[in-house]
N, C-alpha and C. Protein backbone atom coordinates (compact mmCIF):
# COMPACT_ATOMS: atom_id res chain seq x y z
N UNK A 1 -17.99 -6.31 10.99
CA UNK A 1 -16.78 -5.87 11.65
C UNK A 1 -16.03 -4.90 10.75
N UNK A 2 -15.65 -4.29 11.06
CA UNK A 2 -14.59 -2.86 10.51
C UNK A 2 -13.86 -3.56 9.87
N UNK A 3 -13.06 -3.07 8.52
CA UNK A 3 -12.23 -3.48 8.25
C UNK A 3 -10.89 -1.96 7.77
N UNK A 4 -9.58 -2.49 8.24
CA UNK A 4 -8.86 -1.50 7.80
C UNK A 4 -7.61 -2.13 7.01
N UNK A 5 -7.59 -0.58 5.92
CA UNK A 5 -6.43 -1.06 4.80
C UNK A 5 -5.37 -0.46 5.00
N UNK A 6 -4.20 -1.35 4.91
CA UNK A 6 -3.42 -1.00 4.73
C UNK A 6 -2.13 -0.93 3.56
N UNK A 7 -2.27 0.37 2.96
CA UNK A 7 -1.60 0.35 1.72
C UNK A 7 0.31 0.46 1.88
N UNK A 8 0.74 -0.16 1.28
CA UNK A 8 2.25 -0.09 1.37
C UNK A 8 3.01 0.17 0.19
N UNK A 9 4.11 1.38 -0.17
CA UNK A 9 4.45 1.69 -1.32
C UNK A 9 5.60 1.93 -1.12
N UNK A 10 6.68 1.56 -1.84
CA UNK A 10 8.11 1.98 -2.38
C UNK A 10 8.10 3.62 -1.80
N UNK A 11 8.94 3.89 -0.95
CA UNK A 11 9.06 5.29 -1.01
C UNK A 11 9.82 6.10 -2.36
N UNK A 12 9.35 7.46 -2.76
CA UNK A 12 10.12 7.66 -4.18
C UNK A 12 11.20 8.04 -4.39
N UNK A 13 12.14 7.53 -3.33
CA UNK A 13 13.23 7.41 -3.64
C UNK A 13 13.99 6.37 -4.24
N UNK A 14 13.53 5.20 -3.70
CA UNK A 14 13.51 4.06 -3.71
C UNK A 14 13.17 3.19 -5.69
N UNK A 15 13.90 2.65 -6.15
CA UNK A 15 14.06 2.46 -7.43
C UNK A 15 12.52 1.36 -7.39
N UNK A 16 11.84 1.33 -8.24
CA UNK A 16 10.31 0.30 -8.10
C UNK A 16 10.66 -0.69 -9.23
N UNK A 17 11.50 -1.61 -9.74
CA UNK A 17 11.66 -2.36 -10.87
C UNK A 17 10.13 -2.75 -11.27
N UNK A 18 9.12 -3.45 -10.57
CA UNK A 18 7.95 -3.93 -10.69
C UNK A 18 7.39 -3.13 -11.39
N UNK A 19 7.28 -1.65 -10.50
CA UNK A 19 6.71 -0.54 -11.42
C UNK A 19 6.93 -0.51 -13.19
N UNK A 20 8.32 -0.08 -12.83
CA UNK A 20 8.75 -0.11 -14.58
C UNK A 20 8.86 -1.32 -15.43
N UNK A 21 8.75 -2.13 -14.68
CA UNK A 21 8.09 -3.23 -16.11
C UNK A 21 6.65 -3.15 -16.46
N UNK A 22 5.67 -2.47 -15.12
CA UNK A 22 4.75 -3.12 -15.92
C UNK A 22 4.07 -1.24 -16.81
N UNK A 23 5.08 -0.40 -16.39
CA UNK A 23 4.84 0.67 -17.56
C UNK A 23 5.15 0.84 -18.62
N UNK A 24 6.48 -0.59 -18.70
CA UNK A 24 6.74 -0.63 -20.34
C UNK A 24 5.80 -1.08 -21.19
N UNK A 25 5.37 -2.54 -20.24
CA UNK A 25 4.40 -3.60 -20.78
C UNK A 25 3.10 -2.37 -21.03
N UNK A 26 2.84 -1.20 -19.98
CA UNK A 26 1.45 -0.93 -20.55
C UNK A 26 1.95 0.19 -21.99
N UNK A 27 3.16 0.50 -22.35
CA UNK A 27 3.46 1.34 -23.78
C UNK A 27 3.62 0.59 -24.75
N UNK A 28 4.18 -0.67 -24.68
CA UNK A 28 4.11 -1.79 -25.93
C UNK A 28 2.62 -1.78 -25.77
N UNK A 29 1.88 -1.94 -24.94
CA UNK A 29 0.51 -2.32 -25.12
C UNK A 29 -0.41 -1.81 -26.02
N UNK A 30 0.17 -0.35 -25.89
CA UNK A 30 -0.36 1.00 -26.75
C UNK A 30 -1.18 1.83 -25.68
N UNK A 31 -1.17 1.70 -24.83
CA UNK A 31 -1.11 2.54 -23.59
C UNK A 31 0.07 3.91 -22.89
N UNK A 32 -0.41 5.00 -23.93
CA UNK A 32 0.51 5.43 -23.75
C UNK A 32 0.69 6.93 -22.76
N UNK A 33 -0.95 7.12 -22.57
CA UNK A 33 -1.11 7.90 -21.13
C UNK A 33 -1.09 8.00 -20.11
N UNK A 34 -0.33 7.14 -19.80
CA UNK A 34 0.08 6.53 -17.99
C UNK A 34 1.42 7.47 -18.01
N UNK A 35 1.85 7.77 -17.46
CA UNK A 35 3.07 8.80 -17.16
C UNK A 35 3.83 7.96 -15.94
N UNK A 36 3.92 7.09 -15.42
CA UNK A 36 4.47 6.42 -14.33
C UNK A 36 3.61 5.55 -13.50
N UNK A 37 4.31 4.41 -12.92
CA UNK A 37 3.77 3.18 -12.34
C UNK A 37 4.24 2.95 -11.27
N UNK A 38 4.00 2.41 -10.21
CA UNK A 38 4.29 2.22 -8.78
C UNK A 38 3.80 1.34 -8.49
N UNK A 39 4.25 0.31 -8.09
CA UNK A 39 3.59 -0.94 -7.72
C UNK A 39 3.75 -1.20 -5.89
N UNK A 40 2.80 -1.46 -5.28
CA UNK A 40 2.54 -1.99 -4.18
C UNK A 40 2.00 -2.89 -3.09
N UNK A 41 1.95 -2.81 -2.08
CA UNK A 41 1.28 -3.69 -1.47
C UNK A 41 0.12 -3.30 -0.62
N UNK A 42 -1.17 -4.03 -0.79
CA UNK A 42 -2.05 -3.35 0.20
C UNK A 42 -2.82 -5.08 0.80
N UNK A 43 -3.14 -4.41 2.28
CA UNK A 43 -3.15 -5.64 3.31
C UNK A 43 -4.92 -5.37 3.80
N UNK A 44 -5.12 -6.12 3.88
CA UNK A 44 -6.93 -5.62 4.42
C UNK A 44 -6.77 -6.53 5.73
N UNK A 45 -7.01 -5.91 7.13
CA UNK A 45 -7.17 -6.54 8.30
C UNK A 45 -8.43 -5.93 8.72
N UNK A 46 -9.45 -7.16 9.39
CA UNK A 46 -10.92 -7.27 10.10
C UNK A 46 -10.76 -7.16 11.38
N UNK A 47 -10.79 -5.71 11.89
CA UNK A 47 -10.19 -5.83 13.35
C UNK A 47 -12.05 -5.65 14.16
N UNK A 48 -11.81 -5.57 15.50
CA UNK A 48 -13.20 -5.65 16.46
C UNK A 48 -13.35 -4.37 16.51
N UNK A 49 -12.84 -3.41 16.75
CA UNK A 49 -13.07 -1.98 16.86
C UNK A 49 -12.91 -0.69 16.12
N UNK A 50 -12.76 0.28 15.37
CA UNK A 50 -11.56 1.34 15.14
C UNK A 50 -11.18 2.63 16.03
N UNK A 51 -11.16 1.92 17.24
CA UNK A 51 -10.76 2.53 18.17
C UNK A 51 -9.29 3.48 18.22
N UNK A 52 -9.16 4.70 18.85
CA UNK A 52 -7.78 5.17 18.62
C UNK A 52 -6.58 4.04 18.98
N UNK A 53 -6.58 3.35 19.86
CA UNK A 53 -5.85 2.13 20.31
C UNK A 53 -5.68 1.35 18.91
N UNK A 54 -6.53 0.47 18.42
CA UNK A 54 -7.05 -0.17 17.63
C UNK A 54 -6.01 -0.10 16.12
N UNK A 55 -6.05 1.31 16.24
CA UNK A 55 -5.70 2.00 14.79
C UNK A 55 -4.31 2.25 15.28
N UNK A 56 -3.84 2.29 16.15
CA UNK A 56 -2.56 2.16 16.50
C UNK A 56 -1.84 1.21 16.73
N UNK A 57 -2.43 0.58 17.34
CA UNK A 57 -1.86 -1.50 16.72
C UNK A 57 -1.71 -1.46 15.62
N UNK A 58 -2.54 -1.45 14.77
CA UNK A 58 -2.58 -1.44 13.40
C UNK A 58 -1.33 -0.51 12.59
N UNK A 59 -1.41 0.30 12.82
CA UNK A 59 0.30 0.73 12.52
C UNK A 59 1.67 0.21 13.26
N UNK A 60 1.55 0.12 14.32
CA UNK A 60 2.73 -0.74 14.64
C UNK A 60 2.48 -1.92 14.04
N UNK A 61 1.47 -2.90 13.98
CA UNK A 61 1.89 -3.80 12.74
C UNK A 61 2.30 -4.01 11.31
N UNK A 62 2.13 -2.51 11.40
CA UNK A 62 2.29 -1.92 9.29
C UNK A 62 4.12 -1.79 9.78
N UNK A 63 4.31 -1.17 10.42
CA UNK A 63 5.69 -0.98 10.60
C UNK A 63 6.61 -1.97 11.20
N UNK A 64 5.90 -2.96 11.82
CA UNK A 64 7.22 -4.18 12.01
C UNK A 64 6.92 -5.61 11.20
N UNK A 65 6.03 -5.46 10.48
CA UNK A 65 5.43 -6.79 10.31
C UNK A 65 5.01 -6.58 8.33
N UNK A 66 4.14 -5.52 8.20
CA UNK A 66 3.90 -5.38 6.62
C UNK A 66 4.60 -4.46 5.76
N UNK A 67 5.41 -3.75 6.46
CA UNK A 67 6.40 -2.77 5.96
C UNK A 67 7.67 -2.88 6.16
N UNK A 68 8.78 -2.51 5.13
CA UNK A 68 10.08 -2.10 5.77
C UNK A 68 10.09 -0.82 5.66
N UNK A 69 10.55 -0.13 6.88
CA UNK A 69 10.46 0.99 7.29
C UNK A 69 11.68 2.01 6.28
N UNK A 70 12.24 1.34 5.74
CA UNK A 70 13.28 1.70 5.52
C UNK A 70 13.27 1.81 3.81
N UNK A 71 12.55 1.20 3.67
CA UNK A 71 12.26 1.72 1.60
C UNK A 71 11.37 1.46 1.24
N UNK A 72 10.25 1.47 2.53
CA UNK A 72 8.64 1.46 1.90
C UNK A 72 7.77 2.58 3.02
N UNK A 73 6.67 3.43 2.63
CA UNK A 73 5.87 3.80 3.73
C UNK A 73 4.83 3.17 3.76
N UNK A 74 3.64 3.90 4.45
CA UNK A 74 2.49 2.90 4.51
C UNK A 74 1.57 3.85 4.76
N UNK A 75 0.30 3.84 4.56
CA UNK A 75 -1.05 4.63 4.85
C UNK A 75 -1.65 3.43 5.29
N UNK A 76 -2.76 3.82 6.66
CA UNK A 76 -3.96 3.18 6.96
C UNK A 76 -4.80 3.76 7.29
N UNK A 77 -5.75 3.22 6.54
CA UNK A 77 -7.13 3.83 6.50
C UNK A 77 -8.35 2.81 6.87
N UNK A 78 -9.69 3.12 7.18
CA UNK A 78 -11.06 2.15 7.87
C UNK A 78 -11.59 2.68 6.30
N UNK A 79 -12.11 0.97 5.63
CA UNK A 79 -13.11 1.02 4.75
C UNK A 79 -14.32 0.97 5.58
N UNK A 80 -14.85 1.52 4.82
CA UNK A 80 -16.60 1.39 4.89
C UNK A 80 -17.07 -0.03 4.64
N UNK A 81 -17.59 -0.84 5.36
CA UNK A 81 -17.87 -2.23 4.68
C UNK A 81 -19.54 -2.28 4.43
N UNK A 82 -19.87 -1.20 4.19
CA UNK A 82 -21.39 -1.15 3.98
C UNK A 82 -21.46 -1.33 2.49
């Protein structure tokens, strides 16, 4: 069965605390070529089809259900499950 991801991220306006802790943690680390961190959320749903329909459910569920529309966006995309 198909599976599609859905990634969810702080828009960059939006302050990421998560982010910047864990870019301090990676410069104490001695990690010091990372230039910025963003931390997010990504959702993997096993749907029956990836039908244009399909993939459009699937965003209206990114947008009322795995996202706030309002200081996060979202990308969805169909992995390959081969």
């Amino acid at each position: 069965m198909p599976r599609v991801v859905v990634d969810v991220m702080p828009k960059d306006e939006i302050l990421d605390p998560q982010g910047r802790a864990v870019h301090g943690a990676l410069r104490r680390l001695g990690f010091d070529g990372v230039a910025d961190v963003r931390q997010g959320k990504r959702f993997e749903l096993t749907i029956d089809d990836v039908s244009h329909e399909a993939l459009a459910e699937v965003r209206r569920i990114a947008e009322t259900l795995l996202s706030n529309p309002v200081i996060e966006s979202f990308a969805v995309r169909v992995e390959d499950g081969r």
